[in-house]
PDB file of N, CA and C in Angstrom:
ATOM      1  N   UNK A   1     -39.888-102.686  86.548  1.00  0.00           N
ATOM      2  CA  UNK A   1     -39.831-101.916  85.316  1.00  0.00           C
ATOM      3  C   UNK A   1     -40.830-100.759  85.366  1.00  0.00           C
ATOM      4  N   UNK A   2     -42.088-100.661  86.386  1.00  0.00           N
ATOM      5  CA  UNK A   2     -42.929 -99.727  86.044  1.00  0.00           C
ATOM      6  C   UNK A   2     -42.456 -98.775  86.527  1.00  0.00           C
ATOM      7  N   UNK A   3     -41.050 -98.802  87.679  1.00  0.00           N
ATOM      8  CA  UNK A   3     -40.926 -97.317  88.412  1.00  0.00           C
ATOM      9  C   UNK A   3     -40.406 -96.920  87.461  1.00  0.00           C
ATOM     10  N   UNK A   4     -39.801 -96.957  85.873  1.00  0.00           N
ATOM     11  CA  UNK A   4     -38.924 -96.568  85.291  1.00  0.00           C
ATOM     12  C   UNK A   4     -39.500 -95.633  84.690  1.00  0.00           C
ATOM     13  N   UNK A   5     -41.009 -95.806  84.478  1.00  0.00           N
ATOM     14  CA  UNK A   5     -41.593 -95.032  83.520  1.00  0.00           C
ATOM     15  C   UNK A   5     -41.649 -94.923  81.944  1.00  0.00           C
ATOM     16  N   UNK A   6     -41.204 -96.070  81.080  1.00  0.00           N
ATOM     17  CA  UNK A   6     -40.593 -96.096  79.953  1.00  0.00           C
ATOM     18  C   UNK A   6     -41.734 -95.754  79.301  1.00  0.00           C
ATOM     19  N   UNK A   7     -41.251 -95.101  77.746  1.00  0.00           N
ATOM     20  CA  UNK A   7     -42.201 -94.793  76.746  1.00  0.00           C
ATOM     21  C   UNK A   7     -43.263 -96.139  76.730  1.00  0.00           C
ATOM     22  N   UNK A   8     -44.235 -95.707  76.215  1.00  0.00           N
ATOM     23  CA  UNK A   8     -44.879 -96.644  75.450  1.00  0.00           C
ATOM     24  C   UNK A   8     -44.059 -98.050  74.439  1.00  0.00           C
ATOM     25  N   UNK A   9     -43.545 -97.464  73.726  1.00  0.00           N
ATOM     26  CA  UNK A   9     -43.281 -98.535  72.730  1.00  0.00           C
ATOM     27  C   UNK A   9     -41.822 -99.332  73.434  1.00  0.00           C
ATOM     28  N   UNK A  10     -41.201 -98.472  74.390  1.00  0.00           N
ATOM     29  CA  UNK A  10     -40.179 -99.049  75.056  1.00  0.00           C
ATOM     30  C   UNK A  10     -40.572-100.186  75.808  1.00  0.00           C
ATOM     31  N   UNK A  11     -41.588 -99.817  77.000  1.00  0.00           N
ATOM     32  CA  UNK A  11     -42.229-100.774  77.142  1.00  0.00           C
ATOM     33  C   UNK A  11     -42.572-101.967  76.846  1.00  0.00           C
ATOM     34  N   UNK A  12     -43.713-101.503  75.780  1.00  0.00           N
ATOM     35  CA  UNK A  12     -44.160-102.658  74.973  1.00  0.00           C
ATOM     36  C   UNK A  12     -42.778-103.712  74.378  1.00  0.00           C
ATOM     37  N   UNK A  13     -41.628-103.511  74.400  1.00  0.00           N
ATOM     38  CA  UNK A  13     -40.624-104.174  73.598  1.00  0.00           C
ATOM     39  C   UNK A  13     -40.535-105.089  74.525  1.00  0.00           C
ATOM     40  N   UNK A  14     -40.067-104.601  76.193  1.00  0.00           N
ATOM     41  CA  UNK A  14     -39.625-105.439  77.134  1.00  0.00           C
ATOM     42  C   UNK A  14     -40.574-106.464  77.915  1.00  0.00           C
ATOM     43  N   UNK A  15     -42.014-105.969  77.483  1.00  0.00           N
ATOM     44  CA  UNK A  15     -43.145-106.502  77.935  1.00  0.00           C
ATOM     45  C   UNK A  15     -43.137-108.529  76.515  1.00  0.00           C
ATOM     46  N   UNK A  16     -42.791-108.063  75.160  1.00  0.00           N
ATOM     47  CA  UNK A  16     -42.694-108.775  74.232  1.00  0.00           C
ATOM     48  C   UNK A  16     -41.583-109.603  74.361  1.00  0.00           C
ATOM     49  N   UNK A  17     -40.560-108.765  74.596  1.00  0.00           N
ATOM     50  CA  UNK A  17     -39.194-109.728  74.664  1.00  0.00           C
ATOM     51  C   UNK A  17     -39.196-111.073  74.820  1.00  0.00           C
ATOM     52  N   UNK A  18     -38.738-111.915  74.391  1.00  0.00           N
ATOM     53  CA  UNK A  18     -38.488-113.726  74.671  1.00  0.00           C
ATOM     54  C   UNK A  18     -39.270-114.279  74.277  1.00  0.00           C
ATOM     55  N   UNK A  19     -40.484-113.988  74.298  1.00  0.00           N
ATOM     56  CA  UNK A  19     -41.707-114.771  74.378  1.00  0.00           C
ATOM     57  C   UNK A  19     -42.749-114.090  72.777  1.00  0.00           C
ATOM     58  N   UNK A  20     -42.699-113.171  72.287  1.00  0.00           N
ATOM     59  CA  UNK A  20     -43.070-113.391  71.157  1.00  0.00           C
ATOM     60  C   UNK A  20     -42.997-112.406  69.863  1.00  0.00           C
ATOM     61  N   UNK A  21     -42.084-113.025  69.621  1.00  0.00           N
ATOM     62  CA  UNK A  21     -41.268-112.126  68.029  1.00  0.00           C
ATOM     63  C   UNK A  21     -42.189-110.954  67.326  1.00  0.00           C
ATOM     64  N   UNK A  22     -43.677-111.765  67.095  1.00  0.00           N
ATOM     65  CA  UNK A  22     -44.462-110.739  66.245  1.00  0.00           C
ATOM     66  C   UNK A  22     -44.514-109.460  66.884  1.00  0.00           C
ATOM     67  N   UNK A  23     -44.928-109.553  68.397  1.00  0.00           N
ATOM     68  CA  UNK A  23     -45.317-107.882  69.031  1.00  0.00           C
ATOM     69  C   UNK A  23     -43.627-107.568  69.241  1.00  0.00           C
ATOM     70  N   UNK A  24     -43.237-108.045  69.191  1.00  0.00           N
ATOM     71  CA  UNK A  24     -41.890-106.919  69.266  1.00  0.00           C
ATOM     72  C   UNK A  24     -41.659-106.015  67.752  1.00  0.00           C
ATOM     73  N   UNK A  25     -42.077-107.066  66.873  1.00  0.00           N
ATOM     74  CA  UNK A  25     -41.927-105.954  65.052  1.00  0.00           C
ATOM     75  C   UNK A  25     -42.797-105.255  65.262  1.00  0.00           C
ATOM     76  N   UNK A  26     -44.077-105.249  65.948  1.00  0.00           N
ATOM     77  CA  UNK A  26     -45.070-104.189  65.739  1.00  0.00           C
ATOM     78  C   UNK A  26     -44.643-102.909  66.979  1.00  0.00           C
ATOM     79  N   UNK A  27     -43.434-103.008  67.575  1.00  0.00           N
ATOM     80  CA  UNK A  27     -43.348-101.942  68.422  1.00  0.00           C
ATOM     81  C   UNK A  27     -41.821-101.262  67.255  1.00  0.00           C
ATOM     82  N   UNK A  28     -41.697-101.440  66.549  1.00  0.00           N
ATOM     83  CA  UNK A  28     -40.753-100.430  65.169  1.00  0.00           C
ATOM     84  C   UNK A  28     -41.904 -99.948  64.227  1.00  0.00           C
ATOM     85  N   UNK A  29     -40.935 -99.281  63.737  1.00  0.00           N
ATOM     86  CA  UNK A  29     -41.816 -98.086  62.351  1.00  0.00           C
ATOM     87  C   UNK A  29     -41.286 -99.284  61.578  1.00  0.00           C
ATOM     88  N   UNK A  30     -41.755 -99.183  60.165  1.00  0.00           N
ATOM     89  CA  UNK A  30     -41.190-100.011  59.111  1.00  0.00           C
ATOM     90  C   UNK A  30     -40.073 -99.903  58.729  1.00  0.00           C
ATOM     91  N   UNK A  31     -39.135 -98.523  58.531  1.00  0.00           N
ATOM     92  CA  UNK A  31     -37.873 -98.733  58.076  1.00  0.00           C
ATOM     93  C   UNK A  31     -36.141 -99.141  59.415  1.00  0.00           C
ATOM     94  N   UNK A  32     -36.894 -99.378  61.033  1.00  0.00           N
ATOM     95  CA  UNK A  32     -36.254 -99.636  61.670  1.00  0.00           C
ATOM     96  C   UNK A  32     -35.116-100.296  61.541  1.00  0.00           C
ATOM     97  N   UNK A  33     -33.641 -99.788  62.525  1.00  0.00           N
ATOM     98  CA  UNK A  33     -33.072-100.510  62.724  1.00  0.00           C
ATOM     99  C   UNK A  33     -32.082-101.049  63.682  1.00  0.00           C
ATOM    100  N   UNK A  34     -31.897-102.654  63.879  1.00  0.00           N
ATOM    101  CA  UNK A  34     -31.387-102.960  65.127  1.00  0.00           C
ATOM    102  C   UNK A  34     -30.091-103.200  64.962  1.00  0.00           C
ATOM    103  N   UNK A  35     -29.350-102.731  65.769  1.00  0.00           N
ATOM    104  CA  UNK A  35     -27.778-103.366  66.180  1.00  0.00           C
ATOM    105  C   UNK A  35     -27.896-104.278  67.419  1.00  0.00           C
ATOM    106  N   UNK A  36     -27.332-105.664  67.223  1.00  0.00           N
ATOM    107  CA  UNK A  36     -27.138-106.262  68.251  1.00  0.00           C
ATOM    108  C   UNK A  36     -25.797-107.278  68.058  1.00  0.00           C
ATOM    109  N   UNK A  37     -24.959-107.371  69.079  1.00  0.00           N
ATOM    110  CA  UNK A  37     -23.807-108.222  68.569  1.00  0.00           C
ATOM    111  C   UNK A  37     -23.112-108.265  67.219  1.00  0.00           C
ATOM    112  N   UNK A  38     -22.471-107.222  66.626  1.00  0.00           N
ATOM    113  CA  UNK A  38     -22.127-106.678  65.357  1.00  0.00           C
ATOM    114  C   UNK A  38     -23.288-107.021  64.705  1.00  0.00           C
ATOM    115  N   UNK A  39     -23.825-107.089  64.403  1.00  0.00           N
ATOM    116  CA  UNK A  39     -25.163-107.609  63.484  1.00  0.00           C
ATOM    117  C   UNK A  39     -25.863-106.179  63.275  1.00  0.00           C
ATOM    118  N   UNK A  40     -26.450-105.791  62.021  1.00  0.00           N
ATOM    119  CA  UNK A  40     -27.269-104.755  61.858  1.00  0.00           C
ATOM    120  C   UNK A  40     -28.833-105.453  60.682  1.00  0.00           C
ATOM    121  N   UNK A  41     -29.509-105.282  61.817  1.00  0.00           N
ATOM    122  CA  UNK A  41     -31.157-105.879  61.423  1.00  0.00           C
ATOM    123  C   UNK A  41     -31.814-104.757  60.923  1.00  0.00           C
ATOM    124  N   UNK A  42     -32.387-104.595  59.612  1.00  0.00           N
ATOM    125  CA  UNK A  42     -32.728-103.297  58.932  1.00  0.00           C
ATOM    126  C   UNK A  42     -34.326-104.087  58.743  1.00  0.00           C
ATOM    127  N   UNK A  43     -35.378-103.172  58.661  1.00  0.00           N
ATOM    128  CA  UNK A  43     -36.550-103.193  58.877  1.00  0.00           C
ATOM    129  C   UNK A  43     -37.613-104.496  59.588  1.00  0.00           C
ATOM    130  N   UNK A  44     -39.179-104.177  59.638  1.00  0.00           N
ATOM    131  CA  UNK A  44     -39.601-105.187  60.340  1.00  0.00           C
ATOM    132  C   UNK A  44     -39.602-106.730  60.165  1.00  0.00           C
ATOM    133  N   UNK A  45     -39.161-107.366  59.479  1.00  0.00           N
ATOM    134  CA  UNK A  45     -39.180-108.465  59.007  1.00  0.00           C
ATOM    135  C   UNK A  45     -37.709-109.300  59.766  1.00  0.00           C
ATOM    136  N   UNK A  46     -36.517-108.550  59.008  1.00  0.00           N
ATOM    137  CA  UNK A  46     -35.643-108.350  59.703  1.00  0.00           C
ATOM    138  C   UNK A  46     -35.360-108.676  61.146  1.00  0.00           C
ATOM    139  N   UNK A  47     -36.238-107.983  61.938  1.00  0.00           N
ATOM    140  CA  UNK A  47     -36.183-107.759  63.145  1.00  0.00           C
ATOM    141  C   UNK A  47     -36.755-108.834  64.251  1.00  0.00           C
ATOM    142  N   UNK A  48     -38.503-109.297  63.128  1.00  0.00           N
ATOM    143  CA  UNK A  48     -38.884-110.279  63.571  1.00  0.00           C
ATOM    144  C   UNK A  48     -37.823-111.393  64.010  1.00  0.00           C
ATOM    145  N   UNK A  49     -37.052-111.455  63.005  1.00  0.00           N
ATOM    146  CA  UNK A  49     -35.962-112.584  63.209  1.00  0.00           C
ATOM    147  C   UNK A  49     -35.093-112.670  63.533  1.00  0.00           C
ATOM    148  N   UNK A  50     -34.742-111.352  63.917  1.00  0.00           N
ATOM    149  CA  UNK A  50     -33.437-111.274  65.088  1.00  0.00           C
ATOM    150  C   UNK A  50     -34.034-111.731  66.261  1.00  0.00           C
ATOM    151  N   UNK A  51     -35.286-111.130  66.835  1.00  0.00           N
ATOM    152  CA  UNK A  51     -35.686-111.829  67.625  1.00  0.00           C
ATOM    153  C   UNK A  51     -36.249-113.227  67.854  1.00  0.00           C
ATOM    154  N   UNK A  52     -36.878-113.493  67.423  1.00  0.00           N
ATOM    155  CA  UNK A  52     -37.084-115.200  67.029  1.00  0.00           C
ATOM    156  C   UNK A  52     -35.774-115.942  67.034  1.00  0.00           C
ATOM    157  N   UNK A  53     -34.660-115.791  66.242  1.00  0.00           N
ATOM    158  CA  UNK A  53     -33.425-116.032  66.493  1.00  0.00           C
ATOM    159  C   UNK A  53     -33.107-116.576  68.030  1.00  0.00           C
ATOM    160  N   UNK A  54     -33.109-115.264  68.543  1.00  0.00           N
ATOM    161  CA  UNK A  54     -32.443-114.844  69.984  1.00  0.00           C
ATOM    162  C   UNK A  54     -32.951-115.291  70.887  1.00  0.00           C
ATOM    163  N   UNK A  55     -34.483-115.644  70.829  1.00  0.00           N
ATOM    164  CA  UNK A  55     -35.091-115.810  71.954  1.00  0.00           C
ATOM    165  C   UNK A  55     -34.790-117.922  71.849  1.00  0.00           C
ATOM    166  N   UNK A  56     -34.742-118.187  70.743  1.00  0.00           N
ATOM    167  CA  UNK A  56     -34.714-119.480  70.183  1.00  0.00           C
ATOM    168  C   UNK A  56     -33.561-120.074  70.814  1.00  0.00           C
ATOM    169  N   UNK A  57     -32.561-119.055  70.402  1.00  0.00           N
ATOM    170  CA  UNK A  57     -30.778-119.547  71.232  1.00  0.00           C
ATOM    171  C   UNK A  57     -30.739-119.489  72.860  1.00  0.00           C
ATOM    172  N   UNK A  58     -31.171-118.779  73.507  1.00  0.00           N
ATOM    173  CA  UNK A  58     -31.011-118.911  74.339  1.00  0.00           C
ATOM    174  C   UNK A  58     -32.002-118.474  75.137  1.00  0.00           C
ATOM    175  N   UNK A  59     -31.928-118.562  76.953  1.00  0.00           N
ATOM    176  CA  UNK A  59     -33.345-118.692  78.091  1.00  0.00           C
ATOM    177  C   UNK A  59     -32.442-117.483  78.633  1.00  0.00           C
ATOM    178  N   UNK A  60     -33.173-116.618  79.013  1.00  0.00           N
ATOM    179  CA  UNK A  60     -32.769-115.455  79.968  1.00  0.00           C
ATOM    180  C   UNK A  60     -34.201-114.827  80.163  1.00  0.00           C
ATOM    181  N   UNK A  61     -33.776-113.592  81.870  1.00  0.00           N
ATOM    182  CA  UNK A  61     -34.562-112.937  81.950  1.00  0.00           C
ATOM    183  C   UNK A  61     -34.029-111.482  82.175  1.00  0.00           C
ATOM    184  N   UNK A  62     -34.531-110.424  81.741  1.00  0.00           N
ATOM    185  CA  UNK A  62     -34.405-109.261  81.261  1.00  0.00           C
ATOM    186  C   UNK A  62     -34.711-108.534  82.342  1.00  0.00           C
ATOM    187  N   UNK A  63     -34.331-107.664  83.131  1.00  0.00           N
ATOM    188  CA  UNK A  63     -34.737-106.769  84.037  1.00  0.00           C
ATOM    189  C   UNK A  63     -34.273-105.469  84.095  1.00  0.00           C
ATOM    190  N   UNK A  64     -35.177-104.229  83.105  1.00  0.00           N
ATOM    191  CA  UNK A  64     -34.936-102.841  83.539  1.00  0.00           C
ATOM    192  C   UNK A  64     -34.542-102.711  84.519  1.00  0.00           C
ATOM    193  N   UNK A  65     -33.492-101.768  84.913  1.00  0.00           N
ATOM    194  CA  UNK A  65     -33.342-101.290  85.842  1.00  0.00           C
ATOM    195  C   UNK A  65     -32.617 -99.457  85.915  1.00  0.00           C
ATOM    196  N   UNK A  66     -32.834 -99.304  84.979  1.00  0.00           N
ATOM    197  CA  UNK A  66     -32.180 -98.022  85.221  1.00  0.00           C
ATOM    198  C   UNK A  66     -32.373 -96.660  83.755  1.00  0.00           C
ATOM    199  N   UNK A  67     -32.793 -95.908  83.434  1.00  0.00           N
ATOM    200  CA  UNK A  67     -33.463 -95.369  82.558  1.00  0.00           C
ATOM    201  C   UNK A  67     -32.629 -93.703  82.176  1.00  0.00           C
ATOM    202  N   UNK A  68     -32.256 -92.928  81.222  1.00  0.00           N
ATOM    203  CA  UNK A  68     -31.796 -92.336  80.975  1.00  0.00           C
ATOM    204  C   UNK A  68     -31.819 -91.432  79.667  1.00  0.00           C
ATOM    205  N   UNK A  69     -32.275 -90.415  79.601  1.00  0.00           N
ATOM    206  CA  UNK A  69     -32.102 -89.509  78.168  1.00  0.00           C
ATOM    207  C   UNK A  69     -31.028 -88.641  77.926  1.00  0.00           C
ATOM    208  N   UNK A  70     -30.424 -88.491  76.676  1.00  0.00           N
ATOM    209  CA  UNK A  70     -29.841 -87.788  76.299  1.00  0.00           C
ATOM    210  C   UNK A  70     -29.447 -87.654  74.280  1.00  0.00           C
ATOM    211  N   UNK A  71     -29.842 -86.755  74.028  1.00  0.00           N
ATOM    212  CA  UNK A  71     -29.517 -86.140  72.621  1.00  0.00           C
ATOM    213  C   UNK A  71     -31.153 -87.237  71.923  1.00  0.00           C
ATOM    214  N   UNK A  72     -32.073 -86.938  72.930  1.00  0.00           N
ATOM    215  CA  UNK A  72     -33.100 -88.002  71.765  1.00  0.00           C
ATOM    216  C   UNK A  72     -33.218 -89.141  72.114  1.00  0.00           C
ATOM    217  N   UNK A  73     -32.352 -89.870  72.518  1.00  0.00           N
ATOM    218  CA  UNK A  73     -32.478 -91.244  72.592  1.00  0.00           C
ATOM    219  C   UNK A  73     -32.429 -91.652  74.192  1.00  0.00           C
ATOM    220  N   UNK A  74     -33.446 -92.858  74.252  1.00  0.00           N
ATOM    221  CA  UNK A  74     -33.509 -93.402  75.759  1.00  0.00           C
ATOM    222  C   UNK A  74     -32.526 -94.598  76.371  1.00  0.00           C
ATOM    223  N   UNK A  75     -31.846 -94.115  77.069  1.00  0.00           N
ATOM    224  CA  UNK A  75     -30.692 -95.350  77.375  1.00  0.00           C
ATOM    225  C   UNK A  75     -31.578 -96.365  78.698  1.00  0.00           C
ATOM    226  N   UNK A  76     -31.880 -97.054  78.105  1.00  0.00           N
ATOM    227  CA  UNK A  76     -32.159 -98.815  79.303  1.00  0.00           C
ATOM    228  C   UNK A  76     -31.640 -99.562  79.611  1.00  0.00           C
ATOM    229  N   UNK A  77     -30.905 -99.546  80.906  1.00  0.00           N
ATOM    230  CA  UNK A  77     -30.160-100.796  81.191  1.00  0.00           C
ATOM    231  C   UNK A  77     -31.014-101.826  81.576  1.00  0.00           C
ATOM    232  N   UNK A  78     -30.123-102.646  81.832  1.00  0.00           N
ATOM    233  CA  UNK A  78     -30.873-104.098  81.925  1.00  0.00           C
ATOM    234  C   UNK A  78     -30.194-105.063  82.549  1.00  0.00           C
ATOM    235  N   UNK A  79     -30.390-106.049  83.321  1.00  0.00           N
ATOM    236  CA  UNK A  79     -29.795-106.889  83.768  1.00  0.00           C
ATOM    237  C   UNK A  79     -30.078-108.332  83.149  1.00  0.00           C
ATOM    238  N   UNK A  80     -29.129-108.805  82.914  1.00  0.00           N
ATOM    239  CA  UNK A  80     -29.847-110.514  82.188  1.00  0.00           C
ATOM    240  C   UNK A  80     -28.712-111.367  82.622  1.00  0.00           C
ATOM    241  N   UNK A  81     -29.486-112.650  83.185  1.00  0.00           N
ATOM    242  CA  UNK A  81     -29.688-113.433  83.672  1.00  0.00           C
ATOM    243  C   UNK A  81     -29.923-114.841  82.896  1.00  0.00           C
ATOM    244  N   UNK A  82     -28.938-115.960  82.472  1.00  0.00           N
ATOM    245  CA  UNK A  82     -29.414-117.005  81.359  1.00  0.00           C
ATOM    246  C   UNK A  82     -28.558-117.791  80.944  1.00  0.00           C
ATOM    247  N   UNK A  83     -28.674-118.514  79.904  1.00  0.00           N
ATOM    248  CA  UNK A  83     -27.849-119.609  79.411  1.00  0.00           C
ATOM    249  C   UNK A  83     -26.802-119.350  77.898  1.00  0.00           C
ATOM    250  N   UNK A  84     -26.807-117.868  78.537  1.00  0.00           N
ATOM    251  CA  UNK A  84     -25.575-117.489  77.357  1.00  0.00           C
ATOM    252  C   UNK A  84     -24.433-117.097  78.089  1.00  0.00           C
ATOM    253  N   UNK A  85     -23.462-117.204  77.501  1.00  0.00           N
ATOM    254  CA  UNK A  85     -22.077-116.999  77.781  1.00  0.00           C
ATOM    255  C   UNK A  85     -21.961-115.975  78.758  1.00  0.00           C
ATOM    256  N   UNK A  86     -21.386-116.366  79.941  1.00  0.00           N
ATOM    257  CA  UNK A  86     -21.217-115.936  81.133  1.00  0.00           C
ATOM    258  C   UNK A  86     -21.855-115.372  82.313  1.00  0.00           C
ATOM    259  N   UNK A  87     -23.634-115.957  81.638  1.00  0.00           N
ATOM    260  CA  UNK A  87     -24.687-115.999  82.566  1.00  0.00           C
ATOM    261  C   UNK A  87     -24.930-114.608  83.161  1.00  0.00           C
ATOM    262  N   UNK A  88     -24.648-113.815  83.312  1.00  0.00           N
ATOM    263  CA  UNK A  88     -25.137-112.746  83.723  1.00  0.00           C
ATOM    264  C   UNK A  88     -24.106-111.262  82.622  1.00  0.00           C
ATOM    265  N   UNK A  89     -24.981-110.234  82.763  1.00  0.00           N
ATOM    266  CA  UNK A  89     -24.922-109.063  81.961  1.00  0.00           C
ATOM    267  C   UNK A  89     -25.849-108.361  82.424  1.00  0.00           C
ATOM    268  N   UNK A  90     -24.661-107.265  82.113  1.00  0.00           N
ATOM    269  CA  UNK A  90     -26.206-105.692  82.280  1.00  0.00           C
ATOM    270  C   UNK A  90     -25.628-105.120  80.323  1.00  0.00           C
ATOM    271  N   UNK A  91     -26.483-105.275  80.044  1.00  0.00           N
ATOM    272  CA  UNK A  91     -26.747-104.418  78.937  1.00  0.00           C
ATOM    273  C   UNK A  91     -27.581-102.908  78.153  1.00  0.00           C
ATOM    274  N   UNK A  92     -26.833-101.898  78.050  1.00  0.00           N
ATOM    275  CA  UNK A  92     -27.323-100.852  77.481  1.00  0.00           C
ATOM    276  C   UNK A  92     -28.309-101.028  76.040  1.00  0.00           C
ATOM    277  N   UNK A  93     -29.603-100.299  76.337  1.00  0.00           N
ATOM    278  CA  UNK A  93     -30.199-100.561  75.220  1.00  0.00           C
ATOM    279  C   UNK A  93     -30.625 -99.126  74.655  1.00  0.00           C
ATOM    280  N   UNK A  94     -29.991 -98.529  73.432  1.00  0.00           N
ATOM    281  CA  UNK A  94     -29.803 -97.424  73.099  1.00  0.00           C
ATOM    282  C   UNK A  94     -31.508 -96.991  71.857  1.00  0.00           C
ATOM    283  N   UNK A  95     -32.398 -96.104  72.774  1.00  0.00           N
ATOM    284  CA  UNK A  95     -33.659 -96.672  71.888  1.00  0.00           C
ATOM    285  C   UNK A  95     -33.771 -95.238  71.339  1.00  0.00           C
ATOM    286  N   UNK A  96     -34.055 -95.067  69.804  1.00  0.00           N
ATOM    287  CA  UNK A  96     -34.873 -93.747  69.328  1.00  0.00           C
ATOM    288  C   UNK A  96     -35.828 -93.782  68.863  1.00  0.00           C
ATOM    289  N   UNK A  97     -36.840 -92.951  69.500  1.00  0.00           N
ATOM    290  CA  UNK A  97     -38.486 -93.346  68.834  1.00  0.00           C
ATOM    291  C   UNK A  97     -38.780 -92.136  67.656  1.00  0.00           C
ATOM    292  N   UNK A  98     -39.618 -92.546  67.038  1.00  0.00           N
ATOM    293  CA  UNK A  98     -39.968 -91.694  65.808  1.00  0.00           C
ATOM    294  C   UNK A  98     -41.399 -92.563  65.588  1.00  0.00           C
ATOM    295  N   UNK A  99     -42.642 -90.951  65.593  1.00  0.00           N
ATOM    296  CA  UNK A  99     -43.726 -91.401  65.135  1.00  0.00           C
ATOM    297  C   UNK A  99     -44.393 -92.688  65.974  1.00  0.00           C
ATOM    298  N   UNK A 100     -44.082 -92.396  67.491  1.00  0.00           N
ATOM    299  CA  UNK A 100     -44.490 -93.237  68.608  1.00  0.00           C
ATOM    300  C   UNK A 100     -44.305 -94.753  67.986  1.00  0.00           C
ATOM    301  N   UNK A 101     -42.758 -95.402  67.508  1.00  0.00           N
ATOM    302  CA  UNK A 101     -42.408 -96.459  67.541  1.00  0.00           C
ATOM    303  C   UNK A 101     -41.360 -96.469  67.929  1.00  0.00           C
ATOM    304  N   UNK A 102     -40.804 -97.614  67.336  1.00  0.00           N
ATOM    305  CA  UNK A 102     -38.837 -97.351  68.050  1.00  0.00           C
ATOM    306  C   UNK A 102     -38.214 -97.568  66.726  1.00  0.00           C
ATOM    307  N   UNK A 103     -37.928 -96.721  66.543  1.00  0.00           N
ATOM    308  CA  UNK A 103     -36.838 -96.489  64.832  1.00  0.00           C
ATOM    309  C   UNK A 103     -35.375 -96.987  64.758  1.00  0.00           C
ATOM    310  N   UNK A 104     -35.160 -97.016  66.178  1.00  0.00           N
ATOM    311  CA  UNK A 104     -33.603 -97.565  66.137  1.00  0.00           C
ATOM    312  C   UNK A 104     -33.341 -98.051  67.316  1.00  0.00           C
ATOM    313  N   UNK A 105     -32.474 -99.117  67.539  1.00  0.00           N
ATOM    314  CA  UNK A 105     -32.667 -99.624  68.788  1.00  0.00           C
ATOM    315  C   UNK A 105     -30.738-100.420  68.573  1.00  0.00           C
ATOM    316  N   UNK A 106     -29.853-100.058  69.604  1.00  0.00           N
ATOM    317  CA  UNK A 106     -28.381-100.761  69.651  1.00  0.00           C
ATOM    318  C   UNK A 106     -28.629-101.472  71.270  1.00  0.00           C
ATOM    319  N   UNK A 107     -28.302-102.376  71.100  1.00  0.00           N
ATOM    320  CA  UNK A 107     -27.807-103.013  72.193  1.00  0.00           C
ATOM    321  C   UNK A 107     -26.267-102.833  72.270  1.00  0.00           C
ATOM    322  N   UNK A 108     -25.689-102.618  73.282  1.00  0.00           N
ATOM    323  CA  UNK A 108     -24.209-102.491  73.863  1.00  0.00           C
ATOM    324  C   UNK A 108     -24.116-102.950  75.171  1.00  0.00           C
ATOM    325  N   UNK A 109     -23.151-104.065  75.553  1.00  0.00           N
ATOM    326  CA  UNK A 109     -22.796-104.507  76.959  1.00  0.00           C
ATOM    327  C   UNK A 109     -22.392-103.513  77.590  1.00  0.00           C
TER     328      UNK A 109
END
């Protein structure tokens, strides 16, 4: 993940991921919001518990691999690896920062 170079707060998300809900809300602004699996998670609280959720349902591991800008927003793929439905995925993670946090964040397979 470090050759990727990711923002700060991008970073910090994938550094948090799985393992602990709170620092992932503190890498959004307060009025953030997440799309993941039709689901739309609107501010930090919210979010805490999408993640807590997610990490709760299922064991995977997350691996940047591929990094991309366009119109503002940072596209991160990812590879995952785990005990959800069909064990492996690369997933697009569509991030916009505002005010050095992440204001909006979609996941898309």
């Amino acid at each position: 993940m470090d050759d990727l170079n990711l923002p700060e707060p991008i970073a910090a998300y994938f550094a948090a991921d799985r393992f602990d809900s709170e620092a992932v809300g503190q890498c959004f602004t307060n009025d953030a919001v997440v799309k993941d699996e039709g689901h739309t998670y609107s501010g930090v609280a919210a979010i805490k518990q999408w993640k807590a959720a997610t990490s709760a349902k299922y064991t995977y591991t997350c691996d940047p691999f591929a990094k991309e800008q366009a119109d503002g927003t940072t596209v991160v793929t990812c590879h995952l690896e785990g005990n959800f439905p069909g064990g492996k995925a690369d997933l697009r993670y569509f991030f916009r920062l505002e005010r050095g946090k992440i204001a909006r964040l979609e996941v898309i397979p």
